[in-house]
Protein backbone atom coordinates (compact mmCIF):
# COMPACT_ATOMS: atom_id res chain seq x y z
CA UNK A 1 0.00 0.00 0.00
CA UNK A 2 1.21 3.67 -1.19
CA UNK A 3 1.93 6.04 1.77
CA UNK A 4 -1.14 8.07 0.22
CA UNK A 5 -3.37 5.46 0.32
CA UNK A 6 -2.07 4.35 4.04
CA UNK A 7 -2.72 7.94 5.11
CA UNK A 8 -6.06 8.54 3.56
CA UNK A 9 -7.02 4.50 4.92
CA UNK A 10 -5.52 5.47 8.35
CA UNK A 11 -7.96 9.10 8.45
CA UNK A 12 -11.34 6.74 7.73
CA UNK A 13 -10.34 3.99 10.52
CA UNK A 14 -10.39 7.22 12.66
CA UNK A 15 -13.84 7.37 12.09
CA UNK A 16 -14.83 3.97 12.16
CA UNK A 17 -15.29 3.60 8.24
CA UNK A 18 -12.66 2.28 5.92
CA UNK A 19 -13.61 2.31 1.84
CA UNK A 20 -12.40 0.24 -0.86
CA UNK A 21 -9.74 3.00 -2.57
CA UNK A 22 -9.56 2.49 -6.33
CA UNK A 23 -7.00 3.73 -8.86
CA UNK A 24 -8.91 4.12 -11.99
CA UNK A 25 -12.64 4.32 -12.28
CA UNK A 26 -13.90 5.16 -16.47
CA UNK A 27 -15.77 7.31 -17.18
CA UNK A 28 -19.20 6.88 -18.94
CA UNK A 29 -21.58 3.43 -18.10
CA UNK A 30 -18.92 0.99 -18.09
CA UNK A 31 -19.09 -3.06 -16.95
CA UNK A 32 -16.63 -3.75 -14.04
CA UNK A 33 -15.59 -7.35 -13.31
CA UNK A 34 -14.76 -8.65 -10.26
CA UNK A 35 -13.73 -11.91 -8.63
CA UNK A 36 -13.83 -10.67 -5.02
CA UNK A 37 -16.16 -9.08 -2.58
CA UNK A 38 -15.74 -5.69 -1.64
CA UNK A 39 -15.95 -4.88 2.16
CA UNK A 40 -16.32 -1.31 3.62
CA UNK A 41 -16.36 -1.16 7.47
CA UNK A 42 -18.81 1.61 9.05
CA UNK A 43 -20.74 1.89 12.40
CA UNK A 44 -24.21 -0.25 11.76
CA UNK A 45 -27.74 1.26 12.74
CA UNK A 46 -29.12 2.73 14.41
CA UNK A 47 -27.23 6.10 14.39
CA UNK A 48 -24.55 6.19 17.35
CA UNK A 49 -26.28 7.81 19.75
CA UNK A 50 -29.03 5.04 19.86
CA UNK A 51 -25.82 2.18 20.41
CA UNK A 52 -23.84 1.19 23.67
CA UNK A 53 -20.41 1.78 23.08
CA UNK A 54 -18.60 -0.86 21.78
CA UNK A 55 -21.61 -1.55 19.15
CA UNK A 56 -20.27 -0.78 15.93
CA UNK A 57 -20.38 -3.34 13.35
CA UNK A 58 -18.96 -4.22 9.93
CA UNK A 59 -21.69 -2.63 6.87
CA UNK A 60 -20.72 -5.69 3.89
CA UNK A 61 -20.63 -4.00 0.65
CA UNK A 62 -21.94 -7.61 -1.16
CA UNK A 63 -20.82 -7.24 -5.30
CA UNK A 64 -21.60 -10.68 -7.39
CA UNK A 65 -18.24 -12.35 -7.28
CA UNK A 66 -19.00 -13.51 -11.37
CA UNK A 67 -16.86 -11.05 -13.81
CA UNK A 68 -19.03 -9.07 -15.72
CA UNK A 69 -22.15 -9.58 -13.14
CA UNK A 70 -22.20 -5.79 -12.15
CA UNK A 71 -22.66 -2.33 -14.17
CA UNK A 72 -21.03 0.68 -12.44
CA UNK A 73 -22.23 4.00 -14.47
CA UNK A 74 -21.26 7.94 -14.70
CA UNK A 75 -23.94 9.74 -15.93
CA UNK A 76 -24.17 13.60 -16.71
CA UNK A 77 -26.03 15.68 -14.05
CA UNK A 78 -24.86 13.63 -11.04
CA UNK A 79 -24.79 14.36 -8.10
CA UNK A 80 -27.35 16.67 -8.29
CA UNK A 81 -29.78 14.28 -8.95
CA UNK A 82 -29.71 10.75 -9.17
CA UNK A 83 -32.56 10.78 -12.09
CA UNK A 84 -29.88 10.38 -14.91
CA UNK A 85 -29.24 7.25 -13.37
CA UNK A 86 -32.37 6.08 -13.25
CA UNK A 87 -33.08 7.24 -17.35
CA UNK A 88 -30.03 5.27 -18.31
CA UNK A 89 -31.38 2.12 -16.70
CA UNK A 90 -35.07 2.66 -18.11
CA UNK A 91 -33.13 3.48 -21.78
CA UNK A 92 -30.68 0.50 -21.38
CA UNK A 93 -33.37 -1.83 -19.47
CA UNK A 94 -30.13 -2.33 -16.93
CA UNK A 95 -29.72 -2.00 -13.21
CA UNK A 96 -26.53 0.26 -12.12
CA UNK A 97 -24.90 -1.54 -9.12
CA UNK A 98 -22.55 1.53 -9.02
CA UNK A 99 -23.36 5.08 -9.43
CA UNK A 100 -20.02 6.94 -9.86
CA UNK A 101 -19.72 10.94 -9.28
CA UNK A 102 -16.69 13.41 -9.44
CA UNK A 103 -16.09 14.96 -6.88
CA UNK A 104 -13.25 17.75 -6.08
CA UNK A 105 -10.64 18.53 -3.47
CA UNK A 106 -11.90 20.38 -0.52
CA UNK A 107 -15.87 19.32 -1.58
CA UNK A 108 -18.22 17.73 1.03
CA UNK A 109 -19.49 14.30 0.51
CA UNK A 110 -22.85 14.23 -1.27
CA UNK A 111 -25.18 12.14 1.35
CA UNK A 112 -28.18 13.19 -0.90
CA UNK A 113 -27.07 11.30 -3.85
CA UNK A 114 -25.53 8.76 -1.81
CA UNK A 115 -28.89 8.26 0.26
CA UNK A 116 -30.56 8.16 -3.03
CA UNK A 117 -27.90 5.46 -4.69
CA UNK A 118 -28.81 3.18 -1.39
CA UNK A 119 -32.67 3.90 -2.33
CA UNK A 120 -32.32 2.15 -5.39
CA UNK A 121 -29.70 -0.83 -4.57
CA UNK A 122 -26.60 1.18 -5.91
CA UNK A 123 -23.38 1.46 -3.90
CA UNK A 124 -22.54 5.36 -4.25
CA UNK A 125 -18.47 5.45 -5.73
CA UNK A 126 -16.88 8.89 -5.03
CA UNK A 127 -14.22 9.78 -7.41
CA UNK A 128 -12.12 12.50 -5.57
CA UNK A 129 -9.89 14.42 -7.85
CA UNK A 130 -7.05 16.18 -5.92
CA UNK A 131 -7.46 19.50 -7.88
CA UNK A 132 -3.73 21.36 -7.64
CA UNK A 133 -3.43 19.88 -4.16
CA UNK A 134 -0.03 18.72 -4.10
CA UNK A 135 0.22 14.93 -3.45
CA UNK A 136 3.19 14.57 -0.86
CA UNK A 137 1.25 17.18 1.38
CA UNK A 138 -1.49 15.04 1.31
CA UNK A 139 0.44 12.09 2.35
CA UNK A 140 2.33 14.54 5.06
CA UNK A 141 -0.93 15.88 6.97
CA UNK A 142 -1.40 18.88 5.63
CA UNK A 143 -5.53 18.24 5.02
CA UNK A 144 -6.24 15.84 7.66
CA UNK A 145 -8.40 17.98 8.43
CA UNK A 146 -10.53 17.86 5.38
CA UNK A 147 -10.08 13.72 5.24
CA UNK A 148 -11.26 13.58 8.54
CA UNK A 149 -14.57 15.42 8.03
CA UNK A 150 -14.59 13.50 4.94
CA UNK A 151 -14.27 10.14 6.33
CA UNK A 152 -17.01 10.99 9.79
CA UNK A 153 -19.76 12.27 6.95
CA UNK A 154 -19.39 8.96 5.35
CA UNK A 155 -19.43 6.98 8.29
CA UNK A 156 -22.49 9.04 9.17
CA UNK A 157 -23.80 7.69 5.89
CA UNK A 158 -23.08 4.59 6.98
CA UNK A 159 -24.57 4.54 10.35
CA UNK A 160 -28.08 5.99 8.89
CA UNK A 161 -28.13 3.23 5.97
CA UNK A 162 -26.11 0.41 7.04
CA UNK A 163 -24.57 1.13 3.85
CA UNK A 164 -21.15 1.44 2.69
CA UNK A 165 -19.32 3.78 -0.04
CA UNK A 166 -16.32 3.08 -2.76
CA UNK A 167 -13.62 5.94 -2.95
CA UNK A 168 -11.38 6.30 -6.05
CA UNK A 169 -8.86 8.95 -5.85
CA UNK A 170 -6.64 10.53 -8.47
CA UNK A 171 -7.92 8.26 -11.28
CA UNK A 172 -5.69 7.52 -15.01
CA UNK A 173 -2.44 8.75 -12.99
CA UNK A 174 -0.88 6.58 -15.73
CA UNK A 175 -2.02 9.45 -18.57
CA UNK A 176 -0.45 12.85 -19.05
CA UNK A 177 -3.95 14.39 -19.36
CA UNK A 178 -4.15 14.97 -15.35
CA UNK A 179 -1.40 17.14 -13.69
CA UNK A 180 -1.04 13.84 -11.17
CA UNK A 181 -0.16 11.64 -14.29
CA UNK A 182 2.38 10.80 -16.25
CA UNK A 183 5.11 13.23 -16.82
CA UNK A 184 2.93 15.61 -13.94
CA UNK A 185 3.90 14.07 -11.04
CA UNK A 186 6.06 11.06 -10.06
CA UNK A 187 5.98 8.08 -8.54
CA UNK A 188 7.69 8.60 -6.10
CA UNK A 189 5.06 11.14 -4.76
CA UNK A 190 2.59 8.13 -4.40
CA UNK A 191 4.55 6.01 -2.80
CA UNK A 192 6.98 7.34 -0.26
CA UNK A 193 6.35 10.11 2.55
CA UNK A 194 7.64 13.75 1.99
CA UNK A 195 7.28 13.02 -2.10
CA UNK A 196 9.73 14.82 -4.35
CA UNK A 197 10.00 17.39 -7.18
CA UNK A 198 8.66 16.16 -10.54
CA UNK A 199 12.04 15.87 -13.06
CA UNK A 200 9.74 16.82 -15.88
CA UNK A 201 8.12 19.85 -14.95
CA UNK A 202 10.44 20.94 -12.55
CA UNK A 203 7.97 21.99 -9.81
CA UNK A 204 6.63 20.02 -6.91
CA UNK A 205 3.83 17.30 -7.85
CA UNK A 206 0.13 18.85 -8.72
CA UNK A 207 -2.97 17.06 -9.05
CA UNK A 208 -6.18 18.35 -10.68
């Protein structure tokens, strides 16, 4: 595991809630196989303040374990609404497992579409997009902060629903269309604490 992804996994144990990180998530309706389960840990109902301490229990994100069994889908207007969702499964008589949205550095987790995703049997994947948040802060500390308000909204998803949630961050870093990518930043930001300056553009790494 990258130091990034053990500092962003580290923020949502904090707060009782760990998601599946992804690298790469495409963009569009797209058919994702799978051989495994995905689990998410998050507090179960009813909402903490109904539980004894000590209560919390694992929320089992259950995927068919059959490749091509499941249809994750991006569709334009999310997460505003969840209706485009719901016109590309009426249009392609299909039913999304996954409804993916964008979502950028330093927004607030969207519990409305999330809530709705649950609503119709659809675990809610957040893509987070780092903006031109450099990746070795991230990794340092430098918006734990943020992660951390992140990570207890989620859980408060969780604890409402008994529902989990799928977080992909800095998708296609193998491209040199996002200032993370290819040529943007290196990998040596990803994977070891304190990073280091990009050779290629000769600035610190950037993500969009």
């Amino acid at each position: 595991m990258t130091a990034l992804a053990r500092r962003l996994t580290a923020l949502f144990h904090r707060s009782a809630l760990v998601a599946a990180l992804v690298s790469a998530v495409a963009a569009g309706a797209v058919a994702i196989a799978t051989v495994t389960v995905i689990q998410a840990v998050a507090p179960a109902s009813p909402p903490a303040a109904a539980r004894p301490r000590g209560a919390d229990q694992p929320v089992i994100i259950r995927l068919p374990a059959r490749p091509e069994s499941y249809l994750g889908a991006y569709v334009k207007g999310v997460p505003a609404s969840y209706q485009p969702v719901q016109a590309l499964a009426a249009a392609t008589q299909t039913h999304p497992d996954v409804a993916l949205y964008y979502s950028g550095w330093g927004e607030a987790f969207q519990a409305g579409f999330a809530q709705q995703a649950a609503g119709h049997d659809a675990v809610p994947l957040v893509q987070i997009d780092p903006g031109q948040t450099s990746l070795t802060a991230i990794a340092s500390g430098a918006y734990d902060a943020y992660l951390e308000t992140y990570a207890k909204a989620v859980a408060s998803f969780g604890a409402r629903t008994g529902r989990g949630v799928i977080i992909g961050f800095a998708h296609e870093p193998n491209g040199r269309w996002y200032p993370w990518g290819y040529r943007h930043a290196t990998p040596r930001a990803f994977w070891l604490p304190g990073g280091t300056s990009s050779p290629c553009s000769g600035s610190w790494a950037r993500t969009t």
